[in-house]
Protein backbone atom coordinates (compact mmCIF):
# COMPACT_ATOMS: atom_id res chain seq x y z
CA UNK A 1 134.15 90.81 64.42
CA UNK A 2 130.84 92.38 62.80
CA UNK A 3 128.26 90.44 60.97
CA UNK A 4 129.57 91.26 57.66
CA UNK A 5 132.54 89.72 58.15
CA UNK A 6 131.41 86.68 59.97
CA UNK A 7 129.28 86.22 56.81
CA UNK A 8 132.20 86.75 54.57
CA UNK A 9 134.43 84.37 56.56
CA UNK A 10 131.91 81.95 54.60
CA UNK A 11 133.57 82.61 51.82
CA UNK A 12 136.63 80.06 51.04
CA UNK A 13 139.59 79.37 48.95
CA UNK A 14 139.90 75.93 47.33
CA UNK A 15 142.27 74.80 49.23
CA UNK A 16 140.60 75.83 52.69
CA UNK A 17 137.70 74.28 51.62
CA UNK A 18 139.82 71.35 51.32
CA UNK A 19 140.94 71.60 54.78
CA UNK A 20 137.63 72.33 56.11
CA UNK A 21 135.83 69.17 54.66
CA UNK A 22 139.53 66.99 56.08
CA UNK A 23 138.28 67.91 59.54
CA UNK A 24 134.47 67.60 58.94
CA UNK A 25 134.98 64.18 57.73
CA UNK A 26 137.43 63.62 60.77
CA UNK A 27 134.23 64.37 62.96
CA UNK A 28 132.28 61.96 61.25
CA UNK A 29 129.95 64.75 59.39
CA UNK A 30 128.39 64.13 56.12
CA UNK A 31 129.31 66.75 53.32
CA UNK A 32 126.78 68.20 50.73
CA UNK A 33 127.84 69.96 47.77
CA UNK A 34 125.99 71.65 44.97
CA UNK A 35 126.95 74.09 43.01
CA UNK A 36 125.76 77.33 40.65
CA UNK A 37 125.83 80.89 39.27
CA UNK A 38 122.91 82.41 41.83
CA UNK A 39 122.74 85.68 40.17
CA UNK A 40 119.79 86.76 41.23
CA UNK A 41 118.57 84.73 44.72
CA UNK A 42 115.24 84.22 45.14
CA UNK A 43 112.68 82.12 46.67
CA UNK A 44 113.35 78.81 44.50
CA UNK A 45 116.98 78.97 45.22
CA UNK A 46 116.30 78.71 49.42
CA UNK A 47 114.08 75.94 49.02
CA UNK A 48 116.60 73.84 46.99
CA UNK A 49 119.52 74.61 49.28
CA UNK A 50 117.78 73.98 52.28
CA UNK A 51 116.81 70.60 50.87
CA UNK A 52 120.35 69.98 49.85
CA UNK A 53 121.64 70.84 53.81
CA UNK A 54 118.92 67.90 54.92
CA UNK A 55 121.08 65.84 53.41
CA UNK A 56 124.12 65.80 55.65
CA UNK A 57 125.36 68.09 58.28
CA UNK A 58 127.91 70.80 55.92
CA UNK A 59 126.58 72.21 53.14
CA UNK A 60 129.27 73.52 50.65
CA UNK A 61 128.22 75.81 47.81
CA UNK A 62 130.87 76.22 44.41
CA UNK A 63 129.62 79.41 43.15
CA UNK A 64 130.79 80.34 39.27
CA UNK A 65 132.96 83.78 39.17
CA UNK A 66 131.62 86.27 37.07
CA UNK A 67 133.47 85.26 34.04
CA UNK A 68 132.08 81.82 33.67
CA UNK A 69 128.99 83.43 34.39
CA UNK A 70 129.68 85.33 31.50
CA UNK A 71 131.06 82.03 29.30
CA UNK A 72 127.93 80.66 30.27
CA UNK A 73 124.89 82.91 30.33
CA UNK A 74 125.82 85.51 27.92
CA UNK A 75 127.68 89.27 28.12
CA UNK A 76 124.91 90.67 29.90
CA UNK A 77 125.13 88.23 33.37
CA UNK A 78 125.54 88.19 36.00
CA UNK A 79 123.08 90.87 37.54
CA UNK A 80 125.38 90.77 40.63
CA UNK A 81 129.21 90.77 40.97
CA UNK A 82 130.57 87.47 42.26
CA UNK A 83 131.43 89.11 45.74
CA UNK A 84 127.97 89.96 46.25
CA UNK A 85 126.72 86.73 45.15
CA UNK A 86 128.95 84.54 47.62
CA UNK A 87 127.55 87.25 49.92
CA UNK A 88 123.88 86.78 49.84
CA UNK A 89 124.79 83.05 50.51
CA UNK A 90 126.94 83.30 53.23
CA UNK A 91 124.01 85.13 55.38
CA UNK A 92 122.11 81.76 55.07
CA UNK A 93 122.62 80.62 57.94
CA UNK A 94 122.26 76.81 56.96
CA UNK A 95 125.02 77.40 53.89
CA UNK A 96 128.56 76.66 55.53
CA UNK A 97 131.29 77.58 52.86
CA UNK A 98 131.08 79.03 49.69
CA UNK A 99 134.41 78.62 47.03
CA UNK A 100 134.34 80.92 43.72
CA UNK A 101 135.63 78.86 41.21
CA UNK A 102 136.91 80.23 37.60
CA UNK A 103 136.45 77.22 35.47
CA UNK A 104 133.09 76.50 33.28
CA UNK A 105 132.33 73.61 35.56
CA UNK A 106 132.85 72.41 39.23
CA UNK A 107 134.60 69.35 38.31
CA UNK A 108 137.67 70.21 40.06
CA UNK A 109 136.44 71.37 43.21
CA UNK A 110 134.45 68.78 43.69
CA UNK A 111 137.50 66.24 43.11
CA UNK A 112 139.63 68.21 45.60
CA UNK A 113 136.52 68.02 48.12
CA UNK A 114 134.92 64.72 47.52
CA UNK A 115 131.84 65.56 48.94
CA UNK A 116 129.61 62.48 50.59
CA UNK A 117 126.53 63.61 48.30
CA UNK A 118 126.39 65.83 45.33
CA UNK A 119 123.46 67.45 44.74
CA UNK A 120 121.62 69.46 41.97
CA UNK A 121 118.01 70.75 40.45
CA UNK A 122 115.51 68.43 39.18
CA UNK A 123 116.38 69.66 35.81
CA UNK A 124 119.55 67.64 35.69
CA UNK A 125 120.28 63.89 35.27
CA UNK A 126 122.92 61.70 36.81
CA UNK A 127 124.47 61.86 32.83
CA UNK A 128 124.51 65.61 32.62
CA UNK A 129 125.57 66.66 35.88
CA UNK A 130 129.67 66.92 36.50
CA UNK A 131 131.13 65.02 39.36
CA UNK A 132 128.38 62.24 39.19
CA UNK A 133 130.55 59.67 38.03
CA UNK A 134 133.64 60.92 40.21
CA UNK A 135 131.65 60.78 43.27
CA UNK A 136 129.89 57.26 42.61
CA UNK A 137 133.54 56.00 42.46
CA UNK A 138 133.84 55.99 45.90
CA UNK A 139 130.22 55.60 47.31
CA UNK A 140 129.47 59.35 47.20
CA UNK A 141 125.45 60.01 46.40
CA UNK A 142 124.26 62.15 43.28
CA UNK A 143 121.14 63.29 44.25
CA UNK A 144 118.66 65.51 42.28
CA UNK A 145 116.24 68.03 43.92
CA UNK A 146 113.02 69.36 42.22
CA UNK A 147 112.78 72.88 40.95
CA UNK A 148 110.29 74.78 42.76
CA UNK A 149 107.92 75.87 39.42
CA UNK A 150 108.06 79.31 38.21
CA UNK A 151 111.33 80.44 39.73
CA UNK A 152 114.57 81.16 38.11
CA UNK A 153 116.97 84.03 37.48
CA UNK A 154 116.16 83.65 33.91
CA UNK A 155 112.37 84.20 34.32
CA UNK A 156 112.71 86.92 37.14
CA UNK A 157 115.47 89.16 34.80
CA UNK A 158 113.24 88.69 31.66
CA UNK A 159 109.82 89.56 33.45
CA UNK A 160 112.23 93.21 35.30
């Protein structure tokens, strides 16, 4: 197997995803899931999904497809195709799985995972961020990570 693919292999279906956290949680390991578009990685982006893995031992990322990137950020995003998105994860080594999902929100993937903590940028609040209430249903943490300051895809595409 080369590196490429054992990066790729990263990259899940919904429903092995599923699978994948069944037998995590059968080994007694804590789940982390956050979620995002990623278009263009950078520096702020590591630090907060490092942060997120120190929170349990599997770190899942949802990562939109190019289309709700699209829904969401405008015709001209993403930068980078979904493929190579879910790529540039993958090679962190600390990211476990990565699932492409097609809706405007991970609301379903994170109900078909039910992650032990839910986690996203300092930017959000327990009201605006999707799962938060699904998750606290059955003692599931919603966690919020600060930004790092003066990184974001935004701010990086505008200053190119």
């Amino acid at each position: 197997m080369t590196i490429l693919s054992q990066i790729e292999s990263k990259i899940v279906s919904l429903p092995d995803a599923a699978e994948l956290v069944s037998n995590w949680k059968a080994d007694g390991q804590k789940v982390v899931f956050t979620n995002g578009c990623f278009d263009v990685l950078h520096y702020g982006h590591v630090c907060y999904l490092a942060e997120a893995k120190e929170l349990g031992d599997k770190l899942i990322v949802g990562l939109n497809s190019d289309a709700s990137v699209r829904r969401l950020k405008g015709k001209t995003r993403p930068i980078n195709g979904q493929k190579e998105r879910a790529t540039l994860l993958a090679a962190l080594s600390f990211i476990d799985a990565i699932v492409i999902f097609e809706e405007d929100t991970p609301e379903n993937l994170i109900k078909n995972i039910s992650p032990d903590f839910l986690v996203k940028g300092g930017d959000y609040t327990f009201e605006t961020i999707v799962g938060a209430d699904f998750v606290s249903s059955y003692g599931g943490k919603v966690i919020t990570i600060p930004l790092v300051k003066n990184f974001s895809s935004s701010s990086i595409i505008k200053r190119l």
